[in-house]
Protein backbone atom coordinates (compact mmCIF):
# COMPACT_ATOMS: atom_id res chain seq x y z
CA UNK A 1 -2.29 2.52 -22.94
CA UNK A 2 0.19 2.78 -19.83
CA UNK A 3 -2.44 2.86 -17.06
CA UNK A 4 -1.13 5.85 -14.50
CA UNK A 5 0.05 5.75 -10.81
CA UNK A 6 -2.57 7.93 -9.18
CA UNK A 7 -1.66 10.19 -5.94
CA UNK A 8 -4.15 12.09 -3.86
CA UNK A 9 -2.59 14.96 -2.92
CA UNK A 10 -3.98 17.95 -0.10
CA UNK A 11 -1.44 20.06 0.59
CA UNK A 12 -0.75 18.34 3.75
CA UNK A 13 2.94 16.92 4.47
CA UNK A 14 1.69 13.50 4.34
CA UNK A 15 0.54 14.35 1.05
CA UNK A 16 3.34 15.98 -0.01
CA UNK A 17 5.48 12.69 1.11
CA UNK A 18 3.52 10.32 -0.82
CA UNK A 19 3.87 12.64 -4.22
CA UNK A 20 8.01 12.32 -3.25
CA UNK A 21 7.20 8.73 -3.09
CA UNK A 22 5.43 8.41 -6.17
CA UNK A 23 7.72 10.11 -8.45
CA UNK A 24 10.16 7.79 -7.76
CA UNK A 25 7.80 5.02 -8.06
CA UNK A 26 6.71 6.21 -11.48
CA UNK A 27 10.40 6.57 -12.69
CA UNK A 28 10.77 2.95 -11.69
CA UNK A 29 7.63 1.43 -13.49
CA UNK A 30 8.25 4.11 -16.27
CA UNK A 31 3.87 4.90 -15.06
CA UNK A 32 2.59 8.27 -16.04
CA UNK A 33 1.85 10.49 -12.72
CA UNK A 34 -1.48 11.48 -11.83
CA UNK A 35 -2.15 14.33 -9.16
CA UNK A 36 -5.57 14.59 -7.90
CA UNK A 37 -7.03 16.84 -5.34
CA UNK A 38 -10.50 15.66 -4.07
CA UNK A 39 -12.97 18.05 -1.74
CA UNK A 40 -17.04 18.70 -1.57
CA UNK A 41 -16.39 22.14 -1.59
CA UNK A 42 -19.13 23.20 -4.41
CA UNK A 43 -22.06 21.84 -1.76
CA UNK A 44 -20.73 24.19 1.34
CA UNK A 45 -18.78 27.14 -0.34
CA UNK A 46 -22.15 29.44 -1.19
CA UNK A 47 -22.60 29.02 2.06
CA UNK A 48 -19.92 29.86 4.19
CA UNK A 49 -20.77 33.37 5.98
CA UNK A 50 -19.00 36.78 4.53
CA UNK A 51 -16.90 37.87 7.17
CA UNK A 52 -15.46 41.25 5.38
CA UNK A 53 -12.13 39.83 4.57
CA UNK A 54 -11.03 38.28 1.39
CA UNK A 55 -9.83 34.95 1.42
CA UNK A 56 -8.83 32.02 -0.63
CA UNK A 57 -11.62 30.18 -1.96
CA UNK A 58 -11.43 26.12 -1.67
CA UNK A 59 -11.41 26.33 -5.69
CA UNK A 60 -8.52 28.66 -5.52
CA UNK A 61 -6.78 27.02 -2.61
CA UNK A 62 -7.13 23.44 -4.68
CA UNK A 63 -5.44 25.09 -7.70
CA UNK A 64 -2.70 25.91 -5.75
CA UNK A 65 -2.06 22.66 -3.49
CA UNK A 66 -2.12 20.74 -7.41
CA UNK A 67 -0.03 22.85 -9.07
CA UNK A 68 2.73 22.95 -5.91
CA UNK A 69 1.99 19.52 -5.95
CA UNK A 70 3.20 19.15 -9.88
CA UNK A 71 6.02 21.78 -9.22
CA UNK A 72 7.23 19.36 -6.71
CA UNK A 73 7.15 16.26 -8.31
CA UNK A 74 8.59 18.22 -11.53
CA UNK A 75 11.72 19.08 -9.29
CA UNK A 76 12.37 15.33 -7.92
CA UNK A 77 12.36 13.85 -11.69
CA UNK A 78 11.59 15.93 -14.97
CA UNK A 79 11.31 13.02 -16.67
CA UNK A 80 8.04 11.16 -15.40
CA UNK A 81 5.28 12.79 -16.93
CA UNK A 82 2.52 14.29 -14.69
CA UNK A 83 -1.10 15.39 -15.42
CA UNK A 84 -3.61 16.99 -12.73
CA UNK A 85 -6.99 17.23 -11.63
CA UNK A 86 -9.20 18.90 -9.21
CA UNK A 87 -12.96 16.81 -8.68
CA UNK A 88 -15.53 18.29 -6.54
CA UNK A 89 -16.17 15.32 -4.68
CA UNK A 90 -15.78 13.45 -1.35
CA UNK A 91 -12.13 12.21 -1.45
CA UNK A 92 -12.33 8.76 -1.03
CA UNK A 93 -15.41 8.20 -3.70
CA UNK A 94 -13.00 10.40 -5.87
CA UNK A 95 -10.07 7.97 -5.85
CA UNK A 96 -12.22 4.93 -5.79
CA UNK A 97 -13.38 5.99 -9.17
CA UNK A 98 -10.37 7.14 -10.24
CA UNK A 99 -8.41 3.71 -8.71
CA UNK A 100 -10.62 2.04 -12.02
CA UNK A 101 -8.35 3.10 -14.36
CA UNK A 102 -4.96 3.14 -12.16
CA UNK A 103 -2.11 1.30 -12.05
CA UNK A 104 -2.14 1.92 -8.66
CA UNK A 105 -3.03 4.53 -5.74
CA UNK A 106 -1.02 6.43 -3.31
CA UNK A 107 -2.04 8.35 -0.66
CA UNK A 108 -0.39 9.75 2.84
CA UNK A 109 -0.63 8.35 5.90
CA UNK A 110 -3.15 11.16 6.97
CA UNK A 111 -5.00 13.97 5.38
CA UNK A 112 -5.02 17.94 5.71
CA UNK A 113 -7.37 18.49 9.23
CA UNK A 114 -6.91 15.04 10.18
CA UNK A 115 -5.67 14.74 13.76
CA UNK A 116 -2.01 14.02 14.17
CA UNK A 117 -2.71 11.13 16.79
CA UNK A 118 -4.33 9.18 14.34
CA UNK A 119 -2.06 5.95 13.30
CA UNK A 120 -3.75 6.46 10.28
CA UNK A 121 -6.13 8.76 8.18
CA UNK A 122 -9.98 8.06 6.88
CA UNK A 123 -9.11 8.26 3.23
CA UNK A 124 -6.14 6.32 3.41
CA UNK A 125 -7.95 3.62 5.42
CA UNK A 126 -11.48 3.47 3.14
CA UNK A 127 -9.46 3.69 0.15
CA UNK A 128 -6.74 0.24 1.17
CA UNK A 129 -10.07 -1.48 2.27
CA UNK A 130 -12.54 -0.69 -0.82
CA UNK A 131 -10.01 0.24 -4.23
CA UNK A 132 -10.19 -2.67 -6.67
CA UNK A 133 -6.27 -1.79 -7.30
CA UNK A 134 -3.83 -1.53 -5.40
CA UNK A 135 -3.23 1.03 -3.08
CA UNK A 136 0.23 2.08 -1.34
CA UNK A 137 -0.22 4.16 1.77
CA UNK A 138 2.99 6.05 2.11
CA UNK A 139 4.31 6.08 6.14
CA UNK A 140 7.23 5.15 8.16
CA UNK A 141 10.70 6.19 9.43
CA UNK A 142 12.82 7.87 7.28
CA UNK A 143 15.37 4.51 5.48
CA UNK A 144 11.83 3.17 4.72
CA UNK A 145 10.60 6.62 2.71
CA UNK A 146 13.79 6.61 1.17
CA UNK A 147 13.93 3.07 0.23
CA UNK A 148 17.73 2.21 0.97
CA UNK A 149 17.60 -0.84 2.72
CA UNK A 150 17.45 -2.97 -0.89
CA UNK A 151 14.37 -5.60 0.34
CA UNK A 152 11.07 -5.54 -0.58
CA UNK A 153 8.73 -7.04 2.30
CA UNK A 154 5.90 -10.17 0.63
CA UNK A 155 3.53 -11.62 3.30
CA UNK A 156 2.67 -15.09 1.71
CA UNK A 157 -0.82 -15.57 2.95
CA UNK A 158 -3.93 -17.23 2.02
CA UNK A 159 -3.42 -18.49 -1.77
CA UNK A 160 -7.33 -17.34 -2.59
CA UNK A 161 -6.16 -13.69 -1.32
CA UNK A 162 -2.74 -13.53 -3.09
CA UNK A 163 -2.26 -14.03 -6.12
CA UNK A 164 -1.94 -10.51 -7.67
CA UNK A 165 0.03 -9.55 -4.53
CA UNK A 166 2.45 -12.10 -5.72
CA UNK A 167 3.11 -10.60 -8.89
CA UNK A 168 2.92 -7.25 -7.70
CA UNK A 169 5.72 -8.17 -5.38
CA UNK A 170 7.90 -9.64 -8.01
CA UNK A 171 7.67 -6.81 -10.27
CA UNK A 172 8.50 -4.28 -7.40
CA UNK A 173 11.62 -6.41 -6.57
CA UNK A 174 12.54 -6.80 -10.14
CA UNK A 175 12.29 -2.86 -11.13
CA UNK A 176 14.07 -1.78 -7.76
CA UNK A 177 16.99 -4.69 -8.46
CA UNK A 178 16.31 -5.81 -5.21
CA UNK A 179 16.00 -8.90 -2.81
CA UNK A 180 11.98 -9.85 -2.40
CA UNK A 181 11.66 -11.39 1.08
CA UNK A 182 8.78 -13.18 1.15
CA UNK A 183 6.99 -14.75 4.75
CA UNK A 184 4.82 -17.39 5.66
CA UNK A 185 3.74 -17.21 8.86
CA UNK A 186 2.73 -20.17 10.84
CA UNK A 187 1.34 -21.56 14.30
CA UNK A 188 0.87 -24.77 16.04
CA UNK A 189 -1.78 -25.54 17.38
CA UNK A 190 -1.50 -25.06 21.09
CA UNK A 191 -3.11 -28.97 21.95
CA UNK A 192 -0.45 -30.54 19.66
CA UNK A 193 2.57 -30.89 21.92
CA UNK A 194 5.01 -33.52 22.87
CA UNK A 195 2.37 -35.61 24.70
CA UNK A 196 -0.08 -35.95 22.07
CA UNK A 197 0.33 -39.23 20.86
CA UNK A 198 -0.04 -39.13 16.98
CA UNK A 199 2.61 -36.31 17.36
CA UNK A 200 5.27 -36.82 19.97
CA UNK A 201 7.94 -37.16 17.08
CA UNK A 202 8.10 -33.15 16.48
CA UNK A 203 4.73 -31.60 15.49
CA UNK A 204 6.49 -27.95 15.39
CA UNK A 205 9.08 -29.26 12.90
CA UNK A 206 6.22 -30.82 10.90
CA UNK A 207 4.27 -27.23 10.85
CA UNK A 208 7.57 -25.52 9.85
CA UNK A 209 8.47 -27.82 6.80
CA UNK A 210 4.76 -27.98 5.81
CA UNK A 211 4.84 -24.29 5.79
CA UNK A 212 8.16 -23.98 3.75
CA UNK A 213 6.64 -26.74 1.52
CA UNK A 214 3.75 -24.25 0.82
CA UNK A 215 5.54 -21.45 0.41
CA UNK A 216 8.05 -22.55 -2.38
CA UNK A 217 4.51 -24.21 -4.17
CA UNK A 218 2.96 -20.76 -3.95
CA UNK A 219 6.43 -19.33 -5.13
CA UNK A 220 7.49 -21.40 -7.88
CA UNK A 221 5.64 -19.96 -10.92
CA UNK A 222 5.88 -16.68 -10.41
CA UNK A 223 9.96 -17.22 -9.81
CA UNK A 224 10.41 -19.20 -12.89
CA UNK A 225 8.56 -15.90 -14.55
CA UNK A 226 11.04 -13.80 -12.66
CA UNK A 227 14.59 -15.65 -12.90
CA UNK A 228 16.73 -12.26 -12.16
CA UNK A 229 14.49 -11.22 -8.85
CA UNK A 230 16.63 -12.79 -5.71
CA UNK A 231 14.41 -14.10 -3.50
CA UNK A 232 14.66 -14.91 0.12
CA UNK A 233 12.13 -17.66 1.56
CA UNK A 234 10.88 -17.50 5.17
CA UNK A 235 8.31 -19.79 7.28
CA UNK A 236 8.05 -18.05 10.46
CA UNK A 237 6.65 -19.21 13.59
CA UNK A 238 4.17 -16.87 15.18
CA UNK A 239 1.50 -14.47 14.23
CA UNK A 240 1.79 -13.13 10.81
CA UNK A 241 0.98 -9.21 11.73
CA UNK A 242 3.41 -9.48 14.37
CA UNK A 243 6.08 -10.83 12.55
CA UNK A 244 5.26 -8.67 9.16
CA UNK A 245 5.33 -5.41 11.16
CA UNK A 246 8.93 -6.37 12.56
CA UNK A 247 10.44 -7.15 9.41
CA UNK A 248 8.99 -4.03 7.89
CA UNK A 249 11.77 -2.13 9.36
CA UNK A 250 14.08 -3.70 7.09
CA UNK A 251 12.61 -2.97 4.03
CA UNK A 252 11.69 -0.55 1.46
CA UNK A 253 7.81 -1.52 1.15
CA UNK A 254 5.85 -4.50 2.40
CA UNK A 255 3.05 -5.78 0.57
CA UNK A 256 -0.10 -8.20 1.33
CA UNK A 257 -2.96 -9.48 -0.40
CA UNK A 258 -6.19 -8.49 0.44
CA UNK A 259 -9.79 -10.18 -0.43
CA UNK A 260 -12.05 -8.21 -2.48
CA UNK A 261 -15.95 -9.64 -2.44
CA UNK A 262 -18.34 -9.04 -4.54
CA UNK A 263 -21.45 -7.54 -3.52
CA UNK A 264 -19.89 -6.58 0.20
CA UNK A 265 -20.01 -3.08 0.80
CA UNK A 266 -17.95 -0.91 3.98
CA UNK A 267 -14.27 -2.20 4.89
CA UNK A 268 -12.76 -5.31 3.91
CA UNK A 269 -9.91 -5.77 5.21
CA UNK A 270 -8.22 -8.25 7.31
CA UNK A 271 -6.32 -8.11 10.38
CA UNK A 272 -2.89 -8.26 9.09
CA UNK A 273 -3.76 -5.96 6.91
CA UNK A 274 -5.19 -3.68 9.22
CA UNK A 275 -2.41 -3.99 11.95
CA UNK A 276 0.35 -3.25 8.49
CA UNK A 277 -1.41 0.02 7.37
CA UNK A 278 -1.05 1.62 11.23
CA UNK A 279 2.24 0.00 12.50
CA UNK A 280 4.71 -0.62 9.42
CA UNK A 281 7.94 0.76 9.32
CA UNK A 282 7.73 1.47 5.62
CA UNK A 283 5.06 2.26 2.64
CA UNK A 284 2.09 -0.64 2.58
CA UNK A 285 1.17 -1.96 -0.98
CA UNK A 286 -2.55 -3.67 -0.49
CA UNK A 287 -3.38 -5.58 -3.27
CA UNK A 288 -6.89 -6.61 -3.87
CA UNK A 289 -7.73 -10.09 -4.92
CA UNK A 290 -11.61 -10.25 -6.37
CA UNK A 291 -13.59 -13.14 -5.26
């Protein structure tokens, strides 16, 4: 069975952006589409105050957000199948659940109510840092949305946290026909300079080539696997959230690894991935790695 590529949808534009971007995800991975709209409002409905007037119930409004939602996606490509749901529950518990059986979930950038000063929304957030799939948070300028600059973004980090995110990576390159840039950031340390004396040859040289070394280790399975995806190799100098966010803007999504621990409850993510889900340029693919 073809597992689906899930989308919580609100009726927000966010929302709305992220079923756009899902569609054409789906069409890509030939995935199923699954629409599902998320609220609590069974425990507060009964008792909301009459005021006279009629109005929408949340039940009501929910049918309607889904099925504009399906309309929508309909419009952008027949073809991909979609199915909906509405779940009285709290959205992010909702997708968590439904992330189980998910190729992988999408959600805006922010939420309907959510404050539009917020880098990023609640759900989005609690949902990268806790799904044991991944999860794509749809955001940035407009050639990132609409996926023309031909790259996808890999940050090559810690090869316990990776793994998946590597082959995630390769397949997204290899369905879009695209170029997979994939980084390796690196540092050195600031007490190894010219003076040290086990290192006056070149220790930043060293770091770079030992980086590049690492990189085409961590690589070279996953490209013999994937012959026809052109890949780009980069060890970069500097701090790795840095250097991800600015070469977000020249692709079509950037995606990192992220450490899933048994046992660990709340947020866990890192930093990079953190700093990626409020500041990228384009749509963020976490993939979680269990531990």
């Amino acid at each position: 069975m073809t597992l689906p590529l899930v989308v919580g949808v609100d009726g927000s534009d966010a929302s709305l952006l992220a079923v756009d971007w899902a569609v054409d995800e789906a069409a890509r991975g030939d995935l199923p589409l699954r629409l599902v709209y998320a609220s609590l409002w069974e425990r507060y409905e009964g008792d909301v105050p009459s005021t006279g007037r009629k109005r929408p119930s949340e039940r009501v409004l929910a049918e309607h957000i889904v099925a504009s939602a399906a309309e929508r996606a309909a419009r952008r490509d027949p073809d991909v199948k979609v199915t909906t749901d509405i779940v009285p529950d709290d959205a992010v518990d909702a997708l968590l659940r439904e992330g189980n059986n998910a190729f992988a979930l999408v959600t805006g950038e922010r939420g309907r109510g959510e404050l539009k000063g917020l880098l990023l929304g609640s759900v989005g957030l609690a949902v990268a840092a806790r799904a044991h799939c991944p999860v794509i948070v749809v955001r940035g300028d407009k050639a990132g949305l609409a996926g023309t600059h031909g790259r996808v973004l890999f940050g090559v980090g810690d090869p316990a946290a990776c793994g998946k995110a590597m082959y995630f990576a390769f397949r997204e390159a290899e369905a879009r026909g695209c170029t997979l840039d994939a980084v390796r950031a690196w540092r050195c340390p600031s007490y190894e300079g010219a003076d040290h004396p086990a290192l006056a040859a070149n220790p930043v040289h060293e770091h770079e080539e030992q980086a590049a070394a690492q990189l085409a280790e961590m690589l070279r399975d996953a490209m013999a696997e994937h012959p026809d995806v052109r890949v780009h190799r980069a060890a970069v100098e500097g701090a790795a959230r840095r250097i991800l966010v600015d070469r977000s803007a020249a692709a079509d999504l950037v995606i990192i690894g992220a450490r899933r621990r048994h046992g660990h409850f709340g947020l866990q993510l890192g930093r990079v991935n953190h700093t990626l889900l409020h500041h990228a340029h384009c749509p963020v693919a976490v993939v979680p790695q269990l531990a």
